[in-house]
C-alpha atoms as a PDB file:
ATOM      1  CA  UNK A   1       0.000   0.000   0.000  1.00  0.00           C
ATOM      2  CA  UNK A   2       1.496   3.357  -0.729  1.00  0.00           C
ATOM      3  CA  UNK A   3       2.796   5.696   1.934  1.00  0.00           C
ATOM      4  CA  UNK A   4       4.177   9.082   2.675  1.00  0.00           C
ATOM      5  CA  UNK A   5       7.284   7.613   3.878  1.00  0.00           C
ATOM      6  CA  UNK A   6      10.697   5.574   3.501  1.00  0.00           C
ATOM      7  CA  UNK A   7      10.543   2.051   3.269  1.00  0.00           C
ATOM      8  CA  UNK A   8      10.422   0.345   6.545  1.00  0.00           C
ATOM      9  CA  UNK A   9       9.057   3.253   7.944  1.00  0.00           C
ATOM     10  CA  UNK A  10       6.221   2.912  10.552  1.00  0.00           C
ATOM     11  CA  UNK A  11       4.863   5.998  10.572  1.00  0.00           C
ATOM     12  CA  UNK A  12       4.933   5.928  14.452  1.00  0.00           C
ATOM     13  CA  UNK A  13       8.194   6.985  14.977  1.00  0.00           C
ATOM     14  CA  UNK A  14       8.981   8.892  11.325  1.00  0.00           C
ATOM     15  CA  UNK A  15       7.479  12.587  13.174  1.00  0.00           C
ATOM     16  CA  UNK A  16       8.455  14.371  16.082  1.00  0.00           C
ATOM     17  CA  UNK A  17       6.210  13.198  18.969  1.00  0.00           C
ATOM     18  CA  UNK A  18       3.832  16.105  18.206  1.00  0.00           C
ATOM     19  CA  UNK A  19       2.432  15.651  14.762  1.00  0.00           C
ATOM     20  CA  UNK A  20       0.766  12.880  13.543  1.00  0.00           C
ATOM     21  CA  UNK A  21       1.994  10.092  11.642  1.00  0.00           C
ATOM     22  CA  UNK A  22       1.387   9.754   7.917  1.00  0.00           C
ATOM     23  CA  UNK A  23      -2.151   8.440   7.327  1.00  0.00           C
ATOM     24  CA  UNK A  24      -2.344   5.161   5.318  1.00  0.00           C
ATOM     25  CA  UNK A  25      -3.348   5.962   1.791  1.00  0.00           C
ATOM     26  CA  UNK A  26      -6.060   3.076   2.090  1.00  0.00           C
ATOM     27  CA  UNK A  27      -9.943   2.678   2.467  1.00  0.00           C
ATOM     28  CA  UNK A  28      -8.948   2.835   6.539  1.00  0.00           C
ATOM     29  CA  UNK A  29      -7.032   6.581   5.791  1.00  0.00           C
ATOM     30  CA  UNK A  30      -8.635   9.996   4.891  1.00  0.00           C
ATOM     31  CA  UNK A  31      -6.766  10.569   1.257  1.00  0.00           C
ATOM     32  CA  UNK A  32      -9.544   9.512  -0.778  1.00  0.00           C
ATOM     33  CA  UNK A  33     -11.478  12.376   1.337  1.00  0.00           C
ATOM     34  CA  UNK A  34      -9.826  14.862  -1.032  1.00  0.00           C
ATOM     35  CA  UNK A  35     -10.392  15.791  -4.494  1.00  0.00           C
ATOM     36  CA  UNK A  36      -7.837  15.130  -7.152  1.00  0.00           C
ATOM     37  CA  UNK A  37      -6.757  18.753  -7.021  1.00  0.00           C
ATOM     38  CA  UNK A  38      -6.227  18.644  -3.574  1.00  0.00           C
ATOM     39  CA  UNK A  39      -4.229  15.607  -3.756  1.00  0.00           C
ATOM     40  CA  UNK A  40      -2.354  16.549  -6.662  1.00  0.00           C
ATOM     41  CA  UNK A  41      -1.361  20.239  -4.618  1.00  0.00           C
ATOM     42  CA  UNK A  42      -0.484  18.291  -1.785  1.00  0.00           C
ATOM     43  CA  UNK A  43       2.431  16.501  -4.074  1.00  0.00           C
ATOM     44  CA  UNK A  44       3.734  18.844  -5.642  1.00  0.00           C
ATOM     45  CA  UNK A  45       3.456  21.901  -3.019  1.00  0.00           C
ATOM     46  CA  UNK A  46       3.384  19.843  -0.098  1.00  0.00           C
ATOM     47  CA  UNK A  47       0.892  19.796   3.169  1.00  0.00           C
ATOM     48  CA  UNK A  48       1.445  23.500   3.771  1.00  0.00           C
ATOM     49  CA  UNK A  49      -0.039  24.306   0.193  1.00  0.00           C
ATOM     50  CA  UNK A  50      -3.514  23.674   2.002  1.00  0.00           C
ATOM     51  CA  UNK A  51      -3.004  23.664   5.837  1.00  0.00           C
ATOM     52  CA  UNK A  52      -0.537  26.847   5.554  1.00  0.00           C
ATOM     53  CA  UNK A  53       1.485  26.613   8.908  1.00  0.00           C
ATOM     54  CA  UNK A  54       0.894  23.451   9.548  1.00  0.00           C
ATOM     55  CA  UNK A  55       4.202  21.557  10.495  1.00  0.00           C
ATOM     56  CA  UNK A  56       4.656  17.995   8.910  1.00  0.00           C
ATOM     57  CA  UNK A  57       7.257  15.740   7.238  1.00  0.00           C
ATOM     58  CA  UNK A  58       5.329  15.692   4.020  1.00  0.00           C
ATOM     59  CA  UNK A  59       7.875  17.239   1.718  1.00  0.00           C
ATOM     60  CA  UNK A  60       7.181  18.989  -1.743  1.00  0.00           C
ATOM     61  CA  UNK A  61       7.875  16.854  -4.724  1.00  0.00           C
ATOM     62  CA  UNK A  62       7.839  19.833  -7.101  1.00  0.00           C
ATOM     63  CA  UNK A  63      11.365  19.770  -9.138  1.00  0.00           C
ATOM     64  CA  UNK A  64      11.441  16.061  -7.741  1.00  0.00           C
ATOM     65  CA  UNK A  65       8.917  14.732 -10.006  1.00  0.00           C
ATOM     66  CA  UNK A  66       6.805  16.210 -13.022  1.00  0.00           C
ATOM     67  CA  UNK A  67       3.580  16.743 -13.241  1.00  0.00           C
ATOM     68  CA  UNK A  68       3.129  13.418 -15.055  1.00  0.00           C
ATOM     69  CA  UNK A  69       4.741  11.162 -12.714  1.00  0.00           C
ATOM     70  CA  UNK A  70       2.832  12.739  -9.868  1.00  0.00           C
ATOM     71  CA  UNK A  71      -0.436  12.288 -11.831  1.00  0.00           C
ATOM     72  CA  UNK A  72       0.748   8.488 -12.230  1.00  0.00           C
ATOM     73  CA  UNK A  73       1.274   7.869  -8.711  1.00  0.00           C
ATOM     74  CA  UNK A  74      -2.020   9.556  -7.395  1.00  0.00           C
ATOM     75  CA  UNK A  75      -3.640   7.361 -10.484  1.00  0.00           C
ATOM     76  CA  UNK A  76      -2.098   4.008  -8.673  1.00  0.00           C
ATOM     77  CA  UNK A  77      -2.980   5.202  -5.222  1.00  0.00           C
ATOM     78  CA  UNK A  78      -6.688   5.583  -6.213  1.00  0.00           C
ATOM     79  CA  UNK A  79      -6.572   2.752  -8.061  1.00  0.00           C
ATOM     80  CA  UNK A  80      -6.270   0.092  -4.562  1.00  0.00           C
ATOM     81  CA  UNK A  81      -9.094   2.077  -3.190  1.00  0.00           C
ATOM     82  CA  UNK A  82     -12.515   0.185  -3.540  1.00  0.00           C
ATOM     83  CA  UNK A  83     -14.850   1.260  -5.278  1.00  0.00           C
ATOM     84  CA  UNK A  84     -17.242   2.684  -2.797  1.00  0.00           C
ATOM     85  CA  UNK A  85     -13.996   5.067  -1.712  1.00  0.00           C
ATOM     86  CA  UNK A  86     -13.263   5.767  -5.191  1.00  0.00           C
ATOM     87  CA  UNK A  87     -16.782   6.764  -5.936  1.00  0.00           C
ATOM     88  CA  UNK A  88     -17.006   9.555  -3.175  1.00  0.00           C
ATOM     89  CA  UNK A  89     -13.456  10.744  -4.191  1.00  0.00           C
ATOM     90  CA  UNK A  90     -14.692  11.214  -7.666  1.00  0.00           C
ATOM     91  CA  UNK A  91     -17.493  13.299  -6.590  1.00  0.00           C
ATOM     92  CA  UNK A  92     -15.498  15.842  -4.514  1.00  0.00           C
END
């Protein structure tokens, strides 16, 4: 399942003790809450692109990875969602 983190990475112990730990990118997690823009501005610009001042791990990807690739990665993400998930995210 894909993360926001190294491999071998829990999650748990990735963050400082007082943020929380990257969400799992599964039916149990909240990314298929957001719309594709969302998610897409969240890549490239990172967390703070939507929660301005709020402090996280989640790094930018812009000048890591082009538009394309990022596009290809949120496509694989949604794609292990089922479809009742993938539904709602399609309507937001």
């Amino acid at each position: 399942m894909p993360r926001c983190e190294p491999p071998g990475a829990t999650g748990l112990t990735a963050a400082p003790a007082q943020w929380l730990p990257a969400p799992p990118h599964d039916e149990t997690g909240h990314t298929w809450h957001h719309s594709d823009e969302q998610l897409f501005r969240i890549v490239k610009e990172g967390l703070v692109a939507l929660a301005p001042g709020y402090e996280t791990d989640m790094q930018a990807y812009a000048g890591v990875l082009d538009d394309a690739q990022i596009e290809a990665i949120l496509d694989y993400t949604k794609g292990t969602w089922p479809e009742r998930e993938r539904n709602i995210q399609q309507s937001r």
